[in-house]
N, C-alpha and C. Protein backbone atom coordinates (compact mmCIF):
# COMPACT_ATOMS: atom_id res chain seq x y z
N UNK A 1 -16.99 -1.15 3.41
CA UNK A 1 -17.84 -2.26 3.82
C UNK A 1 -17.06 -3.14 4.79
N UNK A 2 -17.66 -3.57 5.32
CA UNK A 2 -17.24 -4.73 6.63
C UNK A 2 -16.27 -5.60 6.12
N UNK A 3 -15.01 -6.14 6.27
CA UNK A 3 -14.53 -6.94 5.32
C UNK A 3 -14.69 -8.63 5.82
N UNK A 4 -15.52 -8.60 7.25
CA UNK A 4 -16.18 -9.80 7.78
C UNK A 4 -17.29 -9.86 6.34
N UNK A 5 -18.21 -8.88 6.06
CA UNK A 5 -19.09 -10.02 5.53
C UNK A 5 -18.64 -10.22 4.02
N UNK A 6 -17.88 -9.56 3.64
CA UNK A 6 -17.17 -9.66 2.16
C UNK A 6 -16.30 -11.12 2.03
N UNK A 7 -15.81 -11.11 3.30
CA UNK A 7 -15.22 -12.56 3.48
C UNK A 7 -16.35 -13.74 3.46
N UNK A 8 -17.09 -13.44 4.01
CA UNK A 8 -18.71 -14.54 3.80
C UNK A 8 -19.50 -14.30 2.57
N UNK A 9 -19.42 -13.31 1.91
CA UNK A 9 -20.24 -12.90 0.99
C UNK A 9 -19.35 -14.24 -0.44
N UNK A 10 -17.91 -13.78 -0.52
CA UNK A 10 -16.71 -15.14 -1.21
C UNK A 10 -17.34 -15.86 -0.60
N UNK A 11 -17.17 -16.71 0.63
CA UNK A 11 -17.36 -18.29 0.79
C UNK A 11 -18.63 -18.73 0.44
N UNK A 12 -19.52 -17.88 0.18
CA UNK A 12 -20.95 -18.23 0.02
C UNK A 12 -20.82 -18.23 -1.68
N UNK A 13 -20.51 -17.50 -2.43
CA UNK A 13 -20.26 -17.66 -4.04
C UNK A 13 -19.42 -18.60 -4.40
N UNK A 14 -18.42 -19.24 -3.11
CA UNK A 14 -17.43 -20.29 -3.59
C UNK A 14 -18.35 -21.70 -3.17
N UNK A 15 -19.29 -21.67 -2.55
CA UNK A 15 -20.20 -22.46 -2.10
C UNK A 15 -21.07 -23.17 -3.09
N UNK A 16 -21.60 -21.96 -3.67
CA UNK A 16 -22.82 -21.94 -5.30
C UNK A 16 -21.87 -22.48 -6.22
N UNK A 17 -20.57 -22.31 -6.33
CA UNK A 17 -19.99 -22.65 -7.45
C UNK A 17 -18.94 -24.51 -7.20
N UNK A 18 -19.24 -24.55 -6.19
CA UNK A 18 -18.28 -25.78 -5.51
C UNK A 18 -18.98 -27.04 -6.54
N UNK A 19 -20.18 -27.22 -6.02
CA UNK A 19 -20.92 -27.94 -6.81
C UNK A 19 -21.18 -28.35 -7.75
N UNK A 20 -20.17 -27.18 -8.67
CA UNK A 20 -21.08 -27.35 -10.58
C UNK A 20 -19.65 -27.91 -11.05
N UNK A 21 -18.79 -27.77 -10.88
CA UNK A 21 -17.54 -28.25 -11.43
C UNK A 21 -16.27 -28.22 -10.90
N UNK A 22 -14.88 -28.69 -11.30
CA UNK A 22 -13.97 -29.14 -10.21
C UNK A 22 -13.58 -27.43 -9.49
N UNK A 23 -12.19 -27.40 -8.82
CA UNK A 23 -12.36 -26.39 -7.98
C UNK A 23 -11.36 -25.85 -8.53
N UNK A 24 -10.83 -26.11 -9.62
CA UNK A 24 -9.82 -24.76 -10.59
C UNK A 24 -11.14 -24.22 -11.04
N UNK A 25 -12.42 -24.30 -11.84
CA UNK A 25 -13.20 -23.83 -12.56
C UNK A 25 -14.07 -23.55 -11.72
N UNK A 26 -14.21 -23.97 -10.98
CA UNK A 26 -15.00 -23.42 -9.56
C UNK A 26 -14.43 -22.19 -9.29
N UNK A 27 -13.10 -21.79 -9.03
CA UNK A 27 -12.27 -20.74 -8.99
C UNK A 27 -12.20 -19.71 -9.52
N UNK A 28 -12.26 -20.37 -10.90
CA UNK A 28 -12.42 -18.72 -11.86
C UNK A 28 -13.91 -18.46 -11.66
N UNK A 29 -14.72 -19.32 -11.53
CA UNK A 29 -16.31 -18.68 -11.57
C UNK A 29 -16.32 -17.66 -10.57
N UNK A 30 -15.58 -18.00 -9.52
CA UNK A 30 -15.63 -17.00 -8.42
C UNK A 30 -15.09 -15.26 -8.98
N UNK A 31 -13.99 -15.76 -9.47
CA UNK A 31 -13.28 -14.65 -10.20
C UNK A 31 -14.29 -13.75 -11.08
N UNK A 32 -14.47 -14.36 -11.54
CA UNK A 32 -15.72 -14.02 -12.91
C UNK A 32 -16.77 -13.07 -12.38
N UNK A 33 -17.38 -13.94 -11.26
CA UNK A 33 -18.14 -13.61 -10.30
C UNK A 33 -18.28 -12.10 -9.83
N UNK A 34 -17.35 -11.92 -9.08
CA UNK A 34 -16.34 -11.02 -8.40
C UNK A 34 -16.72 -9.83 -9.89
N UNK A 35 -15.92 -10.04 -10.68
CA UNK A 35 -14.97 -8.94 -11.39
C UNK A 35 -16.43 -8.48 -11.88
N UNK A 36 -17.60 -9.48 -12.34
CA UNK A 36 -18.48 -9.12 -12.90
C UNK A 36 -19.47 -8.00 -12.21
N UNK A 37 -19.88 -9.00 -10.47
CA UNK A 37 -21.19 -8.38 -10.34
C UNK A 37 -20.29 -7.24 -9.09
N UNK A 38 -19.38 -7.41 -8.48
CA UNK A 38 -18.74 -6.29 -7.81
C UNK A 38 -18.59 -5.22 -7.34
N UNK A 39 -19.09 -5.02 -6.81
CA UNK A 39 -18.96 -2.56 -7.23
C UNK A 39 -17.13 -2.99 -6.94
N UNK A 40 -16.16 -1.55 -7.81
CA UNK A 40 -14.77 -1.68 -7.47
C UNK A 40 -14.32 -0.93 -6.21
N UNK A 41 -15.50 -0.77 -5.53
CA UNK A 41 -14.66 -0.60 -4.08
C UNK A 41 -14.45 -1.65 -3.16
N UNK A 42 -15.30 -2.79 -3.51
CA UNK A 42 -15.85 -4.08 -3.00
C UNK A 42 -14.55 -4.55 -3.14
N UNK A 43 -14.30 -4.96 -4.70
CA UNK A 43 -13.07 -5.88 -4.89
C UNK A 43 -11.62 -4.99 -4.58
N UNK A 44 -12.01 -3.49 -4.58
CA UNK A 44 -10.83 -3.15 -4.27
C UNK A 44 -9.90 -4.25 -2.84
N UNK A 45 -11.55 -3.51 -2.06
CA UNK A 45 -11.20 -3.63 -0.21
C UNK A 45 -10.53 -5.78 -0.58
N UNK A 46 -11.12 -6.38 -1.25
CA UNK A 46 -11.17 -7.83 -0.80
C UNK A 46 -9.60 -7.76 -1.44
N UNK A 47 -9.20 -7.42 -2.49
CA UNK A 47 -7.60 -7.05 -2.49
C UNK A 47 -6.51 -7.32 -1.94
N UNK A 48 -7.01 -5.96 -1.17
CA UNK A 48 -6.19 -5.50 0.01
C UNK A 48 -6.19 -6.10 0.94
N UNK A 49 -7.22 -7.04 1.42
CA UNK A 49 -7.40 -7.83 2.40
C UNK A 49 -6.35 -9.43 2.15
N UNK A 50 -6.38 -9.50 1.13
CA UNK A 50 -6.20 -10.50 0.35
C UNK A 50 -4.80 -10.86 0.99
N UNK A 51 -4.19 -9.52 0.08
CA UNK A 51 -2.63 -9.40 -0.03
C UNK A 51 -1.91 -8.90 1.34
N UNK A 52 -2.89 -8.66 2.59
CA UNK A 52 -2.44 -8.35 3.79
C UNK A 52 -2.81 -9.78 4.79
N UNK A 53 -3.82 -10.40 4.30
CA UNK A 53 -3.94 -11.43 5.19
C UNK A 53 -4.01 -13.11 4.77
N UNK A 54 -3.36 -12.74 3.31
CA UNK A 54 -3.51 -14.43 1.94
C UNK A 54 -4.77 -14.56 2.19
N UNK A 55 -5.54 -13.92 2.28
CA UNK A 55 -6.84 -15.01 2.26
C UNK A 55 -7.51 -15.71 3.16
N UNK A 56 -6.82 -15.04 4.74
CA UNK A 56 -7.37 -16.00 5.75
C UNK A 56 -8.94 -15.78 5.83
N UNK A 57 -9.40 -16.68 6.51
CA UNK A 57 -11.13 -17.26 6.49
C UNK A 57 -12.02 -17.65 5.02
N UNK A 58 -10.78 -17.48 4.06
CA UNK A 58 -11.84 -17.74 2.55
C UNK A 58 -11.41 -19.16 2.87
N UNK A 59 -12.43 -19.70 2.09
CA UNK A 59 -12.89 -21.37 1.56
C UNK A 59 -11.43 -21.68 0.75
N UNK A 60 -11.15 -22.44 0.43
CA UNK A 60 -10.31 -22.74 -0.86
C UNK A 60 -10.81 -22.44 -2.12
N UNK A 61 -12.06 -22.28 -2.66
CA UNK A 61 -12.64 -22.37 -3.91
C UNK A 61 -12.51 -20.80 -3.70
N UNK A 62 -12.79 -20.16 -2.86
CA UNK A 62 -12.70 -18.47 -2.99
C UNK A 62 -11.67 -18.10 -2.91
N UNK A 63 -11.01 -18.44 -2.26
CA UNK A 63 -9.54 -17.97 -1.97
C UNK A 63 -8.44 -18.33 -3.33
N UNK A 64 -9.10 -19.24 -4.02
CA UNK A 64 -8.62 -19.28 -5.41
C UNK A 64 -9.18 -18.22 -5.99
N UNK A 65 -10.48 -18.00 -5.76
CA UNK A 65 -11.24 -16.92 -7.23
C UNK A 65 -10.17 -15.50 -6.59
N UNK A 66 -10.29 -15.48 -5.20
CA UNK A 66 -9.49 -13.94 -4.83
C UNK A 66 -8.20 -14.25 -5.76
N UNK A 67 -7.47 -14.72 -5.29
CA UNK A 67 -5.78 -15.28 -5.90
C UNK A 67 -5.74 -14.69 -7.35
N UNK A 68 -6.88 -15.30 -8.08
CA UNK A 68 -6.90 -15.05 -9.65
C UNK A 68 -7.22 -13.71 -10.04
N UNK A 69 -7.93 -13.31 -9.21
CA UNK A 69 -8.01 -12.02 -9.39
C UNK A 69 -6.96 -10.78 -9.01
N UNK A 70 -6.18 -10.74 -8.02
CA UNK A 70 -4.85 -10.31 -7.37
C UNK A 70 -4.07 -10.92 -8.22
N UNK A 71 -3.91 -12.15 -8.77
CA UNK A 71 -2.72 -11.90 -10.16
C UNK A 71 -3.20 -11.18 -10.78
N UNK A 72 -4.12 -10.91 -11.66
CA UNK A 72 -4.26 -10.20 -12.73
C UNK A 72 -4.48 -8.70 -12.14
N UNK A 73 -4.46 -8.65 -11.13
CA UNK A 73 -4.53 -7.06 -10.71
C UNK A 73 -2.90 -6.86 -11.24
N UNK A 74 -2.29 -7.94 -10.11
CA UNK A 74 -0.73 -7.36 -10.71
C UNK A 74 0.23 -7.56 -11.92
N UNK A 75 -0.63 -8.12 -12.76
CA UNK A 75 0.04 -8.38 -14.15
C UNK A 75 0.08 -7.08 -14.97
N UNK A 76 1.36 -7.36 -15.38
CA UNK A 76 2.32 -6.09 -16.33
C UNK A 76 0.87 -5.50 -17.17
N UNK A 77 1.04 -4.03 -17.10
CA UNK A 77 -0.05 -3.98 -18.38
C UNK A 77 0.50 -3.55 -19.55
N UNK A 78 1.83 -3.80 -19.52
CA UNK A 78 2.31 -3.82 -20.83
C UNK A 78 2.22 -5.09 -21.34
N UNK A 79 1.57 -6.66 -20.77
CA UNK A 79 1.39 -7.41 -20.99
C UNK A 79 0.01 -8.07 -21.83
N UNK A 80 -0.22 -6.84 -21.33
CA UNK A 80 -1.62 -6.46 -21.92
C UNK A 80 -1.68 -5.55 -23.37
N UNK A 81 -0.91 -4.74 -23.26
CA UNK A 81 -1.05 -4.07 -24.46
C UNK A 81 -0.25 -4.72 -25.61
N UNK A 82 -0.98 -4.00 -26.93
CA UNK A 82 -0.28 -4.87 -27.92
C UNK A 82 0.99 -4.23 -28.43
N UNK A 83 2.10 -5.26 -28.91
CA UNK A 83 3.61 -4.78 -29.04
C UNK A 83 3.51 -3.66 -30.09
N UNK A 84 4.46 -2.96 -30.12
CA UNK A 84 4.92 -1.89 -31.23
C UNK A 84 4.45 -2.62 -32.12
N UNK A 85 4.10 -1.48 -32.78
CA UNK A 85 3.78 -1.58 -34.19
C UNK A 85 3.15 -2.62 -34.85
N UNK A 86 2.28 -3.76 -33.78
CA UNK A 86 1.11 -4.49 -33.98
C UNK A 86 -0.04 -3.89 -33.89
N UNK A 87 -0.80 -4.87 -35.45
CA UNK A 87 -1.82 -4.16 -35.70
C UNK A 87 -2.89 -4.87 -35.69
N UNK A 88 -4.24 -3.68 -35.07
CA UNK A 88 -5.14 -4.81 -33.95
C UNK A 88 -6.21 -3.73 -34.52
């Protein structure tokens, strides 16, 4: 997909969400957003875009939801899993 309108497609969801509450929580809505309604080739490409260009042309409120989402892409997933011999 175009990564022009993926970049507008964020500022327009960071737009809807600017309004309802401050712009850390504005941020994750974006995130939320994103991870939720997404196809993963979508968020793949916005990624990659992300981490090659920080984020240029996103809003601040999107460019946070991208951010949050690119950490947790790169967080340990042993950080994720549960330790030896915890029981879950």
């Amino acid at each position: 997909m175009n990564i022009d309108l993926l970049v507008k497609m964020v500022n327009e969801i960071g737009a809807f969400f600017a309004g309802t509450t401050d712009t850390q929580a504005a941020s994750a809505e974006v995130a939320r957003h994103l991870n939720r309604y997404w196809e993963p080739r979508m968020r793949a490409q916005m990624l990659s875009y992300f981490e090659q260009r920080q984020g240029a042309g996103l809003t601040e409120i999107a460019r946070g939801g991208v951010a949050l989402m690119y950490a947790a892409s790169k967080a340990s997933p042993a950080a994720s899993a549960p330790a030896a011999g915890a029981k879950g």
